[in-house]
Every structure is written in C-alpha cells, then in structure tokens.
PDB file of N, CA and C in Angstrom:
ATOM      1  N   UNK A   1       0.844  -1.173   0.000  1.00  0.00           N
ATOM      2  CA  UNK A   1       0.000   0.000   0.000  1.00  0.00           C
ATOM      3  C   UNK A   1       0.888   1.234   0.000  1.00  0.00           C
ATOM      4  N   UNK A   2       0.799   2.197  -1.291  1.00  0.00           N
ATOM      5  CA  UNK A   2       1.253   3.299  -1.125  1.00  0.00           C
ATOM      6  C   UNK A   2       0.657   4.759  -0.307  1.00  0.00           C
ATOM      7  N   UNK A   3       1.806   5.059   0.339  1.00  0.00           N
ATOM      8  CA  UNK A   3       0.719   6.436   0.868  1.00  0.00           C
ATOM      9  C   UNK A   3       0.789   7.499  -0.235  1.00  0.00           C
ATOM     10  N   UNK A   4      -0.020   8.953   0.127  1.00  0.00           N
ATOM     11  CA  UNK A   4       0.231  10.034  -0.898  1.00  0.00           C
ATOM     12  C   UNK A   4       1.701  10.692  -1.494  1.00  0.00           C
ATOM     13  N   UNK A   5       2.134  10.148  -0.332  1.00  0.00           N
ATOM     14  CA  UNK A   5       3.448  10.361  -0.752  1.00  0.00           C
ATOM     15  C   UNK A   5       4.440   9.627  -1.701  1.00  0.00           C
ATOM     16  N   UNK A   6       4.040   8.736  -2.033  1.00  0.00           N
ATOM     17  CA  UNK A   6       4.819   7.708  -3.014  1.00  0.00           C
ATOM     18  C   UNK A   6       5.295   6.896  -1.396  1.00  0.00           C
ATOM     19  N   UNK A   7       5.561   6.968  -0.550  1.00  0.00           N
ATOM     20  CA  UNK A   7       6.233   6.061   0.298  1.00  0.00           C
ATOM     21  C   UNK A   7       5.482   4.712   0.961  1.00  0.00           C
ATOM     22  N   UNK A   8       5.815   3.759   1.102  1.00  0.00           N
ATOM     23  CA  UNK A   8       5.091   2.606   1.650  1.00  0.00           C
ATOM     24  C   UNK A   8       4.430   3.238   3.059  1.00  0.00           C
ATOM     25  N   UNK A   9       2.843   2.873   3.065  1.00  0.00           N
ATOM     26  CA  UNK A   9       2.349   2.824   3.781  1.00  0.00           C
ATOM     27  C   UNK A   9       2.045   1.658   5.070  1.00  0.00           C
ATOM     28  N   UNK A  10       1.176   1.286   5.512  1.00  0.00           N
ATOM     29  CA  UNK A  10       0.975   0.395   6.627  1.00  0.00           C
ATOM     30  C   UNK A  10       1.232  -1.056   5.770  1.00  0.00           C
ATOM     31  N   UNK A  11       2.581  -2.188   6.905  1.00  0.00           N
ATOM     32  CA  UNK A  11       2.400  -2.923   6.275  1.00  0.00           C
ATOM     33  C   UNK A  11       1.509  -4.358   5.930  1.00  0.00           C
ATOM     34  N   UNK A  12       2.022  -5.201   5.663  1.00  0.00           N
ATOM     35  CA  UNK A  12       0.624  -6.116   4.656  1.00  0.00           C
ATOM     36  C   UNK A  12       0.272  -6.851   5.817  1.00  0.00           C
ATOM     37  N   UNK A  13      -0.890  -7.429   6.218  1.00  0.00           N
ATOM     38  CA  UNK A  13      -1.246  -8.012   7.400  1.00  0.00           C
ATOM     39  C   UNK A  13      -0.807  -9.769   7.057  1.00  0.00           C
ATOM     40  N   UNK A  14      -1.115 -10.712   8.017  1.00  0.00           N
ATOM     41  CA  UNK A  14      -0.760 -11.529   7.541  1.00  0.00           C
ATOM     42  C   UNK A  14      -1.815 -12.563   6.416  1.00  0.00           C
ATOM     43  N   UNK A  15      -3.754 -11.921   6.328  1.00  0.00           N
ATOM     44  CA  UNK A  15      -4.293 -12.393   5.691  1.00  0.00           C
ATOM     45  C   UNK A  15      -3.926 -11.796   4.055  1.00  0.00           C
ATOM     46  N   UNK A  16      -3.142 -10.834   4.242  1.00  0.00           N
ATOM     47  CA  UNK A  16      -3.049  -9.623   2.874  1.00  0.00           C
ATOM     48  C   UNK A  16      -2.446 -10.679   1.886  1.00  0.00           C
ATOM     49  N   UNK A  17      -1.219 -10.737   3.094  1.00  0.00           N
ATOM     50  CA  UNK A  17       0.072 -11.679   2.277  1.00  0.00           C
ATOM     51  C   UNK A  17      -0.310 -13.120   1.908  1.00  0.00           C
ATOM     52  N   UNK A  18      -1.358 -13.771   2.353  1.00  0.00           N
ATOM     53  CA  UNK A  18      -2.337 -14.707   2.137  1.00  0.00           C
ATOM     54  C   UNK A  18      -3.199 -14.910   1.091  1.00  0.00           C
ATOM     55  N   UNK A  19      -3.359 -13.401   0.342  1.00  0.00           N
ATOM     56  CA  UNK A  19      -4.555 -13.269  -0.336  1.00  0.00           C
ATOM     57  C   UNK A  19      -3.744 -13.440  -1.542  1.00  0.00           C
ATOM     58  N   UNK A  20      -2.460 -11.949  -1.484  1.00  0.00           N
ATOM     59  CA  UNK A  20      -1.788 -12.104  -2.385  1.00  0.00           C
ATOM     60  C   UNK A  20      -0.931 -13.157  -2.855  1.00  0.00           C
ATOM     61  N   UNK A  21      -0.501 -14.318  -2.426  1.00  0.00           N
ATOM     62  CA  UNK A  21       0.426 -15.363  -2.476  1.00  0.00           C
ATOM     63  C   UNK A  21      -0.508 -16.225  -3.236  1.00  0.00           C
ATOM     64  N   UNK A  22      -2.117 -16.465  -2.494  1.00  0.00           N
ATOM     65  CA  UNK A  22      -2.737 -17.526  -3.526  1.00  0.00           C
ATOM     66  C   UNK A  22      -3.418 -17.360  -5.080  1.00  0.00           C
ATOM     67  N   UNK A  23      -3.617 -15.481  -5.180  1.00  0.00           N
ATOM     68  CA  UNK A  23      -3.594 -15.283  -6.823  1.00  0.00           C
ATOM     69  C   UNK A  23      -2.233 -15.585  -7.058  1.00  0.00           C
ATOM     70  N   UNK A  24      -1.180 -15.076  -6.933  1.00  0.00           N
ATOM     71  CA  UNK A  24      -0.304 -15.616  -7.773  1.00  0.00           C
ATOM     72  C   UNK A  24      -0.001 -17.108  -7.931  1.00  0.00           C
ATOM     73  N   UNK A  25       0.252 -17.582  -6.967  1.00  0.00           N
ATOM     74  CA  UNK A  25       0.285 -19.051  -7.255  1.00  0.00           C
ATOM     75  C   UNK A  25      -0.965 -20.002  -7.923  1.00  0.00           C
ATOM     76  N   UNK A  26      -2.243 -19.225  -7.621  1.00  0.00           N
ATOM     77  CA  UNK A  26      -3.044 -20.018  -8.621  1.00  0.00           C
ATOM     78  C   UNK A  26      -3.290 -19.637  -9.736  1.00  0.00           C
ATOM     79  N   UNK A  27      -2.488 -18.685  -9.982  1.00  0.00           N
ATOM     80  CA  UNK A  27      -2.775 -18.002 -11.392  1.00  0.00           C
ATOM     81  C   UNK A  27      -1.089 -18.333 -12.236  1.00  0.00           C
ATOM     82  N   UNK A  28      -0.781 -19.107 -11.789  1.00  0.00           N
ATOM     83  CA  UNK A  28       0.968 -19.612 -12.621  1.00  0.00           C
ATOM     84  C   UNK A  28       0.686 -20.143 -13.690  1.00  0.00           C
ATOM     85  N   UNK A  29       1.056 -19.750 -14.231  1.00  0.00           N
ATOM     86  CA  UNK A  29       0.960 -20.375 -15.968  1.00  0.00           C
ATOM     87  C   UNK A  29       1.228 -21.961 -15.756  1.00  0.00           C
ATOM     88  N   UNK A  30       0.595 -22.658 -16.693  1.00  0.00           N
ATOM     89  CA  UNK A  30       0.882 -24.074 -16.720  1.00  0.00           C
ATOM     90  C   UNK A  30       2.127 -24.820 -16.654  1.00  0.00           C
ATOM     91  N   UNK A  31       1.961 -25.603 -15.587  1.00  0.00           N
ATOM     92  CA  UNK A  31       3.195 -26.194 -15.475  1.00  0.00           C
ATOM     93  C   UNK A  31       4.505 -25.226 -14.691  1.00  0.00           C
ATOM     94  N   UNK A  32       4.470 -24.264 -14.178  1.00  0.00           N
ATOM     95  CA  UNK A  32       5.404 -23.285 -13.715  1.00  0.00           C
ATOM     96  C   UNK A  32       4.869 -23.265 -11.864  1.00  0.00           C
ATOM     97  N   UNK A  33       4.046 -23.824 -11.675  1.00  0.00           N
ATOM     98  CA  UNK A  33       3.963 -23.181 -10.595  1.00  0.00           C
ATOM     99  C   UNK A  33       4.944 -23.745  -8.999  1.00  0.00           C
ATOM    100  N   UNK A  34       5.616 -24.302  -9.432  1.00  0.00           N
ATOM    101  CA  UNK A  34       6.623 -24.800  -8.244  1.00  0.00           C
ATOM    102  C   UNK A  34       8.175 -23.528  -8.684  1.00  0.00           C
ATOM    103  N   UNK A  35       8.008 -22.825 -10.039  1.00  0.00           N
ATOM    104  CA  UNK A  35       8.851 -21.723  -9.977  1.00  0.00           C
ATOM    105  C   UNK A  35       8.495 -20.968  -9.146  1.00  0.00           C
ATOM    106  N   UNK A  36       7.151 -20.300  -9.584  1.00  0.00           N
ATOM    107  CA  UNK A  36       6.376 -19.422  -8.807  1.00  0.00           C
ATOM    108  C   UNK A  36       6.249 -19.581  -7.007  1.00  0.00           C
ATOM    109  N   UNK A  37       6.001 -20.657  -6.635  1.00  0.00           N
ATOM    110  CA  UNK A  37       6.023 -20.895  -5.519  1.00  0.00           C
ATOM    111  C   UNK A  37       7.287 -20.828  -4.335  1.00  0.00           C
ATOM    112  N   UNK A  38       8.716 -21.256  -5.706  1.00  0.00           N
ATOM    113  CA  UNK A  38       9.658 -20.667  -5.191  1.00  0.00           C
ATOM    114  C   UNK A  38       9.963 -19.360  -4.640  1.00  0.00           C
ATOM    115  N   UNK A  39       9.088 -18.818  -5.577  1.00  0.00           N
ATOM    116  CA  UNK A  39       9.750 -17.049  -5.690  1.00  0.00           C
ATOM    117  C   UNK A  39       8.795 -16.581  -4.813  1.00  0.00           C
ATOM    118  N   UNK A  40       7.499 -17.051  -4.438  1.00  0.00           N
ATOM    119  CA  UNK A  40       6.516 -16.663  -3.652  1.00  0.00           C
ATOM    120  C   UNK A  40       6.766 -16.519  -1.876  1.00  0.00           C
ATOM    121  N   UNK A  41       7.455 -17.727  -1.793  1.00  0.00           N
ATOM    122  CA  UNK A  41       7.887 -18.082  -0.854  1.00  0.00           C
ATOM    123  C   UNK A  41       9.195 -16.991   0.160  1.00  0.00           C
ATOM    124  N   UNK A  42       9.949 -17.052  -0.942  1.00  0.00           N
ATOM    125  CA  UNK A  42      11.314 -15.969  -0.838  1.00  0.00           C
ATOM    126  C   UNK A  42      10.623 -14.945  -0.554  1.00  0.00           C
ATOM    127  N   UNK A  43       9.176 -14.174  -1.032  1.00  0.00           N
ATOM    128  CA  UNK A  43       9.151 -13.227  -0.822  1.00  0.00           C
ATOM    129  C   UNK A  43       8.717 -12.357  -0.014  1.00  0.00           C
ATOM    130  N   UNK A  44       7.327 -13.958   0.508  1.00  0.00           N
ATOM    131  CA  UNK A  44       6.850 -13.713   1.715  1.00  0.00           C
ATOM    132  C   UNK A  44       7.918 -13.537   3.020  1.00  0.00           C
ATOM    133  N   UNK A  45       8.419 -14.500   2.633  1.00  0.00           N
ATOM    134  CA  UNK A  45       9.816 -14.137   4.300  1.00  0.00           C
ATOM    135  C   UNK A  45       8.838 -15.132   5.581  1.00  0.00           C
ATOM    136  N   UNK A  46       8.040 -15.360   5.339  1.00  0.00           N
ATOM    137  CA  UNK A  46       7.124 -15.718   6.266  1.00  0.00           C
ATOM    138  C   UNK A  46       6.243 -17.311   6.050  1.00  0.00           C
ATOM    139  N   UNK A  47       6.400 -18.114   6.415  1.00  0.00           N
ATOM    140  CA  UNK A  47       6.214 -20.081   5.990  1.00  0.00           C
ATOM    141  C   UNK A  47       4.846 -20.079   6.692  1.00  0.00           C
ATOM    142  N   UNK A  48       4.559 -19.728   7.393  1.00  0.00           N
ATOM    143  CA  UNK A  48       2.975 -19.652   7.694  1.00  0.00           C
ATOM    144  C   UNK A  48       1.788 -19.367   6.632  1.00  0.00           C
ATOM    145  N   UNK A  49       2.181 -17.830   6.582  1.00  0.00           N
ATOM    146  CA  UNK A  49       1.649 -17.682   5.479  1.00  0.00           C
ATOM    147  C   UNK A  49       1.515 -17.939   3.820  1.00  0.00           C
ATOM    148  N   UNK A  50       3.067 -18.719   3.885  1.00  0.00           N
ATOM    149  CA  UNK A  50       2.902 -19.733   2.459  1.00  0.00           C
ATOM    150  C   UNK A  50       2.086 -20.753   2.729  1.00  0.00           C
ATOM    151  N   UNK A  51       2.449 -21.276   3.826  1.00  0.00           N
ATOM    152  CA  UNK A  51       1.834 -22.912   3.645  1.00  0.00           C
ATOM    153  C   UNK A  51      -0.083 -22.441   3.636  1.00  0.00           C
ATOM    154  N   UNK A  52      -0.322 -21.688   4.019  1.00  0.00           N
ATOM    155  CA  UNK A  52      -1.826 -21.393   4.183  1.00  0.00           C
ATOM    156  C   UNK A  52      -1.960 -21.093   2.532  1.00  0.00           C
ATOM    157  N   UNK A  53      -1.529 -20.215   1.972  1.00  0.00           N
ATOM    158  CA  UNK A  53      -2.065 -19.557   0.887  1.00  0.00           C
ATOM    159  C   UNK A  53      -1.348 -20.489   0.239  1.00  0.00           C
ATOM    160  N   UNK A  54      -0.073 -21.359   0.152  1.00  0.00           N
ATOM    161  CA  UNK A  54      -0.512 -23.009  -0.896  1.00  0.00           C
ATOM    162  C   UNK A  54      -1.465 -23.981  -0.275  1.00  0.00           C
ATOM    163  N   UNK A  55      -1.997 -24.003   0.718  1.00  0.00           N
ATOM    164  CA  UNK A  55      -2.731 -24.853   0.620  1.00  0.00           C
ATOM    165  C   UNK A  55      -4.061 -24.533  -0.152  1.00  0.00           C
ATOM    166  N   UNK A  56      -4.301 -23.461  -0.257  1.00  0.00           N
ATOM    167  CA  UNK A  56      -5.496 -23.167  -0.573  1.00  0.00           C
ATOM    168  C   UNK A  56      -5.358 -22.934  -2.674  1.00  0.00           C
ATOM    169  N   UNK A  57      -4.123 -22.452  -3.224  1.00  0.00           N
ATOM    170  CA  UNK A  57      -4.030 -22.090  -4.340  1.00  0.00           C
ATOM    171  C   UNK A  57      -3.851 -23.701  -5.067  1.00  0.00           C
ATOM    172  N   UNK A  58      -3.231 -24.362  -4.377  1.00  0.00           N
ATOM    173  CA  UNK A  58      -2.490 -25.671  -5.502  1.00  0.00           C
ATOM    174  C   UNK A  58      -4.383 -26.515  -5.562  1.00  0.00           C
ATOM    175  N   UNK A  59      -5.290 -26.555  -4.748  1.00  0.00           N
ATOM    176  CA  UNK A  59      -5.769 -27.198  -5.325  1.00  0.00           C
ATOM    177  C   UNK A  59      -6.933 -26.581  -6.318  1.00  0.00           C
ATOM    178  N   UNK A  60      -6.908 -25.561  -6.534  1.00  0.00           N
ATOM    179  CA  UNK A  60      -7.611 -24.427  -7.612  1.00  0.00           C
ATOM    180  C   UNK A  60      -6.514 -23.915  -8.897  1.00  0.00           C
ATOM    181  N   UNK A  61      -5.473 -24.593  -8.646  1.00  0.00           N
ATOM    182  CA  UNK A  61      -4.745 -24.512  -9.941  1.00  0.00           C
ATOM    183  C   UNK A  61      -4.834 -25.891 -10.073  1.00  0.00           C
ATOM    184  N   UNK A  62      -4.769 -26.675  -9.600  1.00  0.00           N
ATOM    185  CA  UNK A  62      -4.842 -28.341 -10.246  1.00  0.00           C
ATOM    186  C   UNK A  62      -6.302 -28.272 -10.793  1.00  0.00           C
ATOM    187  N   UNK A  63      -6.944 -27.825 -10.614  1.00  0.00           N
ATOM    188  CA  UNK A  63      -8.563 -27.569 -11.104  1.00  0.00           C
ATOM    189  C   UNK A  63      -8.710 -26.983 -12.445  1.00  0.00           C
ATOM    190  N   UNK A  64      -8.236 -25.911 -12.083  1.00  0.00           N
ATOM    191  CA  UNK A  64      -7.759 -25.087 -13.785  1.00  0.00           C
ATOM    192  C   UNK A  64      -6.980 -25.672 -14.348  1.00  0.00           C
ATOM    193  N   UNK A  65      -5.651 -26.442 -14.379  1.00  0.00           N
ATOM    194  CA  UNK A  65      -4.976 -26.947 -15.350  1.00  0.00           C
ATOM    195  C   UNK A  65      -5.124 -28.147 -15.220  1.00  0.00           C
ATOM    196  N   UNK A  66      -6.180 -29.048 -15.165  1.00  0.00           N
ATOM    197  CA  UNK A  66      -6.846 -30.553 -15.122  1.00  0.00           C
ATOM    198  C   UNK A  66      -6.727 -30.716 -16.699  1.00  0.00           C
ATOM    199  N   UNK A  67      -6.390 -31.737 -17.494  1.00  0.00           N
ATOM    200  CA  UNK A  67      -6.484 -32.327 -18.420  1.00  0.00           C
ATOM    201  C   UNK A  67      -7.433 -33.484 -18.643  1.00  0.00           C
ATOM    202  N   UNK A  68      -8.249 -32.924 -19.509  1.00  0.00           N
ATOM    203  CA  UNK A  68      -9.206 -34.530 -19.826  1.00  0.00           C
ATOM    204  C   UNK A  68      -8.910 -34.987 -20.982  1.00  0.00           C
ATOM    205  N   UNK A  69      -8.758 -36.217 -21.172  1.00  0.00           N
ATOM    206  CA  UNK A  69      -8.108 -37.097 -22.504  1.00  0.00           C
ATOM    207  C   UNK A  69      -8.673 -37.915 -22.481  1.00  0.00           C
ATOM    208  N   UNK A  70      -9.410 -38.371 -24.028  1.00  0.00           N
ATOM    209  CA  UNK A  70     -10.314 -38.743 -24.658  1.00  0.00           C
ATOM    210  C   UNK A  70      -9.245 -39.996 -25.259  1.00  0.00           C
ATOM    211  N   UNK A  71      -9.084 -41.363 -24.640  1.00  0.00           N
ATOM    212  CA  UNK A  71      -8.730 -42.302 -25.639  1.00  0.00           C
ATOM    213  C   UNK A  71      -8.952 -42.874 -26.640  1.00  0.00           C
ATOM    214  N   UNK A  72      -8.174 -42.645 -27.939  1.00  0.00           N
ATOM    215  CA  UNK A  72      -8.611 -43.360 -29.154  1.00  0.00           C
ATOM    216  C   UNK A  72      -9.883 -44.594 -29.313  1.00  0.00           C
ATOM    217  N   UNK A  73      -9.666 -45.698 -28.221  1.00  0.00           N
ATOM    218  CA  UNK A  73     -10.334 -46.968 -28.571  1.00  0.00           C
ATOM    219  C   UNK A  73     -11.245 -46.620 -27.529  1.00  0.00           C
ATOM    220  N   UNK A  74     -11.802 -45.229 -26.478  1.00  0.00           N
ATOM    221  CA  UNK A  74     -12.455 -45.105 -25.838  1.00  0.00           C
ATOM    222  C   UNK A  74     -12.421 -45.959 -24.459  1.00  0.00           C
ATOM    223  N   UNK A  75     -10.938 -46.153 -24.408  1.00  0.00           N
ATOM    224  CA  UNK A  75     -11.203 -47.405 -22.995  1.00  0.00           C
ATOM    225  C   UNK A  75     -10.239 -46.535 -21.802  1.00  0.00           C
ATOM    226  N   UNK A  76     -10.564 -47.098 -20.901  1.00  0.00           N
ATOM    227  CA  UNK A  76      -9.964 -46.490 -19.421  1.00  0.00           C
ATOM    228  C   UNK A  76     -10.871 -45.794 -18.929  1.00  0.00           C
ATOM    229  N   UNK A  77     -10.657 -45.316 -17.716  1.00  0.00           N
ATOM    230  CA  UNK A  77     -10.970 -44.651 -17.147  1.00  0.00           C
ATOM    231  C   UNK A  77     -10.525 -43.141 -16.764  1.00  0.00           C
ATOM    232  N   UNK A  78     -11.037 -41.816 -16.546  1.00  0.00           N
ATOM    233  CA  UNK A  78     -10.790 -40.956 -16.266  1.00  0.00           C
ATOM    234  C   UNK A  78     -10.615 -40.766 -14.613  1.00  0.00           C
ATOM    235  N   UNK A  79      -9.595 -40.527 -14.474  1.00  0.00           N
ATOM    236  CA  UNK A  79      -9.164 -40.007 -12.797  1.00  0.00           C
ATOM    237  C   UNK A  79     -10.138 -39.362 -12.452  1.00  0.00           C
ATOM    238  N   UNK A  80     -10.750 -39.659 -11.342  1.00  0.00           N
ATOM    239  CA  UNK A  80     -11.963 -38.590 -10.833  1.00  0.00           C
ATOM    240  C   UNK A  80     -11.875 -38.195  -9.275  1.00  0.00           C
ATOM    241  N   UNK A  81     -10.596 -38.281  -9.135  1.00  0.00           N
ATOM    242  CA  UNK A  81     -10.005 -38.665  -7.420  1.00  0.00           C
ATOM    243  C   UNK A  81     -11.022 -37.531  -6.820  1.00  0.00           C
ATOM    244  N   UNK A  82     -11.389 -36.343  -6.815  1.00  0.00           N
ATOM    245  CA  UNK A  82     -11.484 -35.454  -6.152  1.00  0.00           C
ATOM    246  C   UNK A  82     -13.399 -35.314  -6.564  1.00  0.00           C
ATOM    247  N   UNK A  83     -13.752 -36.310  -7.107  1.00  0.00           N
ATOM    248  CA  UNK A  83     -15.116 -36.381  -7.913  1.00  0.00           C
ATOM    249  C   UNK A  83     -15.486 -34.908  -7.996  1.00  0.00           C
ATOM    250  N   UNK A  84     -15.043 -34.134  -8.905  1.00  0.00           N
ATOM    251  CA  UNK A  84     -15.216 -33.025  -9.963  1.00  0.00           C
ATOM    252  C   UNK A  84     -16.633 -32.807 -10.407  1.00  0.00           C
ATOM    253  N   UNK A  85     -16.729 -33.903 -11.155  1.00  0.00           N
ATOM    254  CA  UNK A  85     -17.883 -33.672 -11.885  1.00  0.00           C
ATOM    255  C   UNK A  85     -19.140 -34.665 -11.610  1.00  0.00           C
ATOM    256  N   UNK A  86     -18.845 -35.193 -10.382  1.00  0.00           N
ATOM    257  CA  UNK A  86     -19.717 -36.049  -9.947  1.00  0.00           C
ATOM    258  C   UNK A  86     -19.736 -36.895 -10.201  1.00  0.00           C
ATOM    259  N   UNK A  87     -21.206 -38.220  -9.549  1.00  0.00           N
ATOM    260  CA  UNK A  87     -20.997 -39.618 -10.580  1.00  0.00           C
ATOM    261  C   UNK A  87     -21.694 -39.756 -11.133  1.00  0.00           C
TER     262      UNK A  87
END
C-alpha cells in the first residue's frame, strides 16, 4: 500500500500476504507453478503464510490446469479422485 506520498504505507497483514500469495500461485501459468512458488515463498519471508495460501491455491490450480483425454479406442478410465464432476 502506497501512501500520498509515493512512500510505503501500513504494512501487509498476515491475511493480505495470504490473499496475495494464492492469486499468484493459482494463477501460474501451466506447469510453472513450483517456480512461482519458489519465488513466492522468498518473498513472503514468512512459511505460515505460504503454507496457508498453498494450501489453498495448488488445489484451484490443479482444477484449472486438469487435463481430460479422450482415448482413441475409448477405454480407461478418467481419474476422478477429487469427484469433480460427480458420478
């Protein structure tokens, strides 16, 4: 938060740094997000508030970057560990 002055204002609480850690990490481009999480981590300074805001982002990015694959001969089964889409 900037004040009027251009200078940092009050700093980030610990739900702030919570809020902000799980858009970014659930918003990591495919396949990147253990970079991201690196750098997330470093930046928080603070493991509490990572482990809260990954727990909550990795399973809303595994959601968004879920792959469904359609087998040629139509056989197998689709992973439904987390029943998604119901039965």
């Amino acid at each position: 938060q900037m004040s009027e002055d251009g200078g940092a204002g009050e700093p980030l609480s610990g739900d702030q740094k919570r809020e902000i850690a799980v858009w970014f990490l659930a918003n990591a481009p495919t396949g990147e997000i253990h970079y991201v999480a690196k750098d997330v981590r470093a930046l928080l300074g603070d493991d509490a508030a990572y482990e809260a805001a990954a727990a909550e982002a990795y399973p809303e990015y595994n959601k968004t970057h879920l792959l469904s694959l359609q087998l040629p001969d139509r056989s197998g089964d689709v992973n439904n560990h987390h029943n998604l889409w119901g039965d």
